[in-house]
N, C-alpha and C. Protein backbone atom coordinates (compact mmCIF):
# COMPACT_ATOMS: atom_id res chain seq x y z
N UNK A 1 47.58 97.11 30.96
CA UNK A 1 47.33 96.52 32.26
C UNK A 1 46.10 95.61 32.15
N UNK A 2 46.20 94.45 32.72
CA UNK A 2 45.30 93.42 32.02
C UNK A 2 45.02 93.07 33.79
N UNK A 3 43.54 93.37 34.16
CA UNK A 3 42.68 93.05 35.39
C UNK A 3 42.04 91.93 35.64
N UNK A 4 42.63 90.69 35.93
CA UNK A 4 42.02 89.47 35.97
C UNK A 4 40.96 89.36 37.45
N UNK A 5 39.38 89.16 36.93
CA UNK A 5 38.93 88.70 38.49
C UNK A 5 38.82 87.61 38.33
N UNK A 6 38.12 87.34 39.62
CA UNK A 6 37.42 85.71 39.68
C UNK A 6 35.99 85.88 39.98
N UNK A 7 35.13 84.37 39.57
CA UNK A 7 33.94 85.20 39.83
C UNK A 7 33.48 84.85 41.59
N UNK A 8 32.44 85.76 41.66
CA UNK A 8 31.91 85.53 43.66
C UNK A 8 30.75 85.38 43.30
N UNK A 9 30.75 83.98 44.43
CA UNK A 9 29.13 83.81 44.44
C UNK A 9 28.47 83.93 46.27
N UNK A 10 28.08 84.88 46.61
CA UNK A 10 27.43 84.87 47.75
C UNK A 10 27.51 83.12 48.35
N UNK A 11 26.53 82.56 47.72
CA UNK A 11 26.14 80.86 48.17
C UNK A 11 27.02 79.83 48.17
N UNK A 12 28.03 80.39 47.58
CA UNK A 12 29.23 79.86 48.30
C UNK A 12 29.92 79.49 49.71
N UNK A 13 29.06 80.24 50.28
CA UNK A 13 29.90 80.58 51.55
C UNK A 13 28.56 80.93 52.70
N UNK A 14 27.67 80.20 52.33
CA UNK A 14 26.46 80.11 53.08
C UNK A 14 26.18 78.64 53.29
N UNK A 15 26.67 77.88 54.24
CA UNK A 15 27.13 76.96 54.82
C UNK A 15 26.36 76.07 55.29
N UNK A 16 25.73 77.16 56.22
CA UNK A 16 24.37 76.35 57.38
C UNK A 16 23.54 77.67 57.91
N UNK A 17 22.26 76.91 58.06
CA UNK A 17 20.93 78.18 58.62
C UNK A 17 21.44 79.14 59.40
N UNK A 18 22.42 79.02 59.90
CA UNK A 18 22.77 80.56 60.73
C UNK A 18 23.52 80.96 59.94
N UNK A 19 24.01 80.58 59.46
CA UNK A 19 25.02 81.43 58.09
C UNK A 19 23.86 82.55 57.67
N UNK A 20 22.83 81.51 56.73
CA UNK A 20 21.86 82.31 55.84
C UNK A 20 21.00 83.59 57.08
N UNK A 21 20.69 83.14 57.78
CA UNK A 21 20.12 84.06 59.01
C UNK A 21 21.03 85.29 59.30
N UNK A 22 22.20 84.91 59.45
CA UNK A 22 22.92 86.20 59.75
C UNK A 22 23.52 86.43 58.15
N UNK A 23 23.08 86.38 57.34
CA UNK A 23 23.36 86.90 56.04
C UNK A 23 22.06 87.88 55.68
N UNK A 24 21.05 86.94 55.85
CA UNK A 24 19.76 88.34 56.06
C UNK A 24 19.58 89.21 56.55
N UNK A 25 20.16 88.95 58.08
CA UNK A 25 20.20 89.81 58.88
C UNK A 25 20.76 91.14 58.61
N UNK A 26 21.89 90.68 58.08
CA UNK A 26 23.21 92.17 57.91
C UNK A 26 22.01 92.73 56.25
N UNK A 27 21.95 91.99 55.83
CA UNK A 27 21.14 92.53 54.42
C UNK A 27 19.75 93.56 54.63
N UNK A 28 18.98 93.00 56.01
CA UNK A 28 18.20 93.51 56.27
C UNK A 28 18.22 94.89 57.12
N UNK A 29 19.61 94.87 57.82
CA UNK A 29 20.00 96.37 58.75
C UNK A 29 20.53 97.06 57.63
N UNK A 30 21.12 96.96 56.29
CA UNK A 30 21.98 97.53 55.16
C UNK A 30 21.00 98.36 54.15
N UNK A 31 20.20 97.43 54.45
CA UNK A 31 18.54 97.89 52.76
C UNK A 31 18.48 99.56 53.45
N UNK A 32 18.52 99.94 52.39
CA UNK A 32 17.76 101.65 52.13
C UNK A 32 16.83 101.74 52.54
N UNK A 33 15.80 100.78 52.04
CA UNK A 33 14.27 100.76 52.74
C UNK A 33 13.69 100.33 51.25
N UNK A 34 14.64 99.86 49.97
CA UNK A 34 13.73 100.00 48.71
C UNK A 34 13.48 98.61 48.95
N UNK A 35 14.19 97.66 50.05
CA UNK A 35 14.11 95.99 49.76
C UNK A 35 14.87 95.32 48.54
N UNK A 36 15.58 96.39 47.66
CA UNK A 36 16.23 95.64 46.60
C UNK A 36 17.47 94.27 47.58
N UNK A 37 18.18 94.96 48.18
CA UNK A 37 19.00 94.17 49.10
C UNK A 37 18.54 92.96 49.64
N UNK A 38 17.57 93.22 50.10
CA UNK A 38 16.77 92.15 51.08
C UNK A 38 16.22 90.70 50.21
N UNK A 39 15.22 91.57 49.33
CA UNK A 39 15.13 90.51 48.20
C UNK A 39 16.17 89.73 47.03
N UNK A 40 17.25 90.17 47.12
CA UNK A 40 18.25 89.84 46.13
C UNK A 40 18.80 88.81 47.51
N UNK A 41 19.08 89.11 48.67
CA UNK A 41 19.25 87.87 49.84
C UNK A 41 18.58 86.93 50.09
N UNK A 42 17.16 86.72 49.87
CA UNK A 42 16.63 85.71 49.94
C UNK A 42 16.36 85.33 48.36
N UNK A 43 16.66 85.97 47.17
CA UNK A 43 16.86 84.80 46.19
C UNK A 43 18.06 84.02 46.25
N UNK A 44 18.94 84.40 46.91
CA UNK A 44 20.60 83.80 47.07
C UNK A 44 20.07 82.71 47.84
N UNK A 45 19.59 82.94 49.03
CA UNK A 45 19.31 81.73 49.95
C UNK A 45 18.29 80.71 49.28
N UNK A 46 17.26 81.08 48.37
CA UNK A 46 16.21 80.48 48.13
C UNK A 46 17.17 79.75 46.98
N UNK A 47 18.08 79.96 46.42
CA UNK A 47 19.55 78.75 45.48
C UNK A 47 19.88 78.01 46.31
N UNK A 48 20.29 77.37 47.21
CA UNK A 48 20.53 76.99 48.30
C UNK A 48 19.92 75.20 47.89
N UNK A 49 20.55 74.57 48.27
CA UNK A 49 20.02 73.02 48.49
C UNK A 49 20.37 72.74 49.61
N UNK A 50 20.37 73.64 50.85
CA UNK A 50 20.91 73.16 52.23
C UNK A 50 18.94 73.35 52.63
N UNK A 51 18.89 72.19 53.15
CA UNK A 51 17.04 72.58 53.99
C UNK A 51 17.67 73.43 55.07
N UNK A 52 16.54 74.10 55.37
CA UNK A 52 16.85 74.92 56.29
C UNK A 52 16.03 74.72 57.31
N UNK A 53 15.79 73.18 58.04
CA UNK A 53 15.10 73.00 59.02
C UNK A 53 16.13 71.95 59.71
C-alpha cells in the first residue's frame, strides 16, 4: 500500500490581515500555555509578503 501526500503549507491560505488575525487567534485559544503553538503562528505569518497594514 503506497500513501501518497501532498505537502501543506499553513501560508498558503493566509490571504489577508484578518485571515492572519483569526489564524492567531484560534492558535492562541489552542496553546497549552507552553506558546509552542503561538510562536510557530507568528513565524508562519512573519513568511508572509502580504504587509499587514
Amino acid at each position: 500500500m503506497n500513501n501518497e501526500t501532498t505537502p501543506f503549507d499553513t501560508v498558503d491560505y493566509l490571504k489577508t490581515p484578518e485571515d492572519m488575525a483569526n489564524y492567531l487567534d484560534a492558535c492562541l485559544e489552542e496553546d497549552s500555555g507552553g506558546g509552542l503553538l503561538v510562536r510557530a503562528a507568528l513565524n508562519e505569518i512573519a513568511r508572509l509578503s502580504v504587509p499587514l497594514a
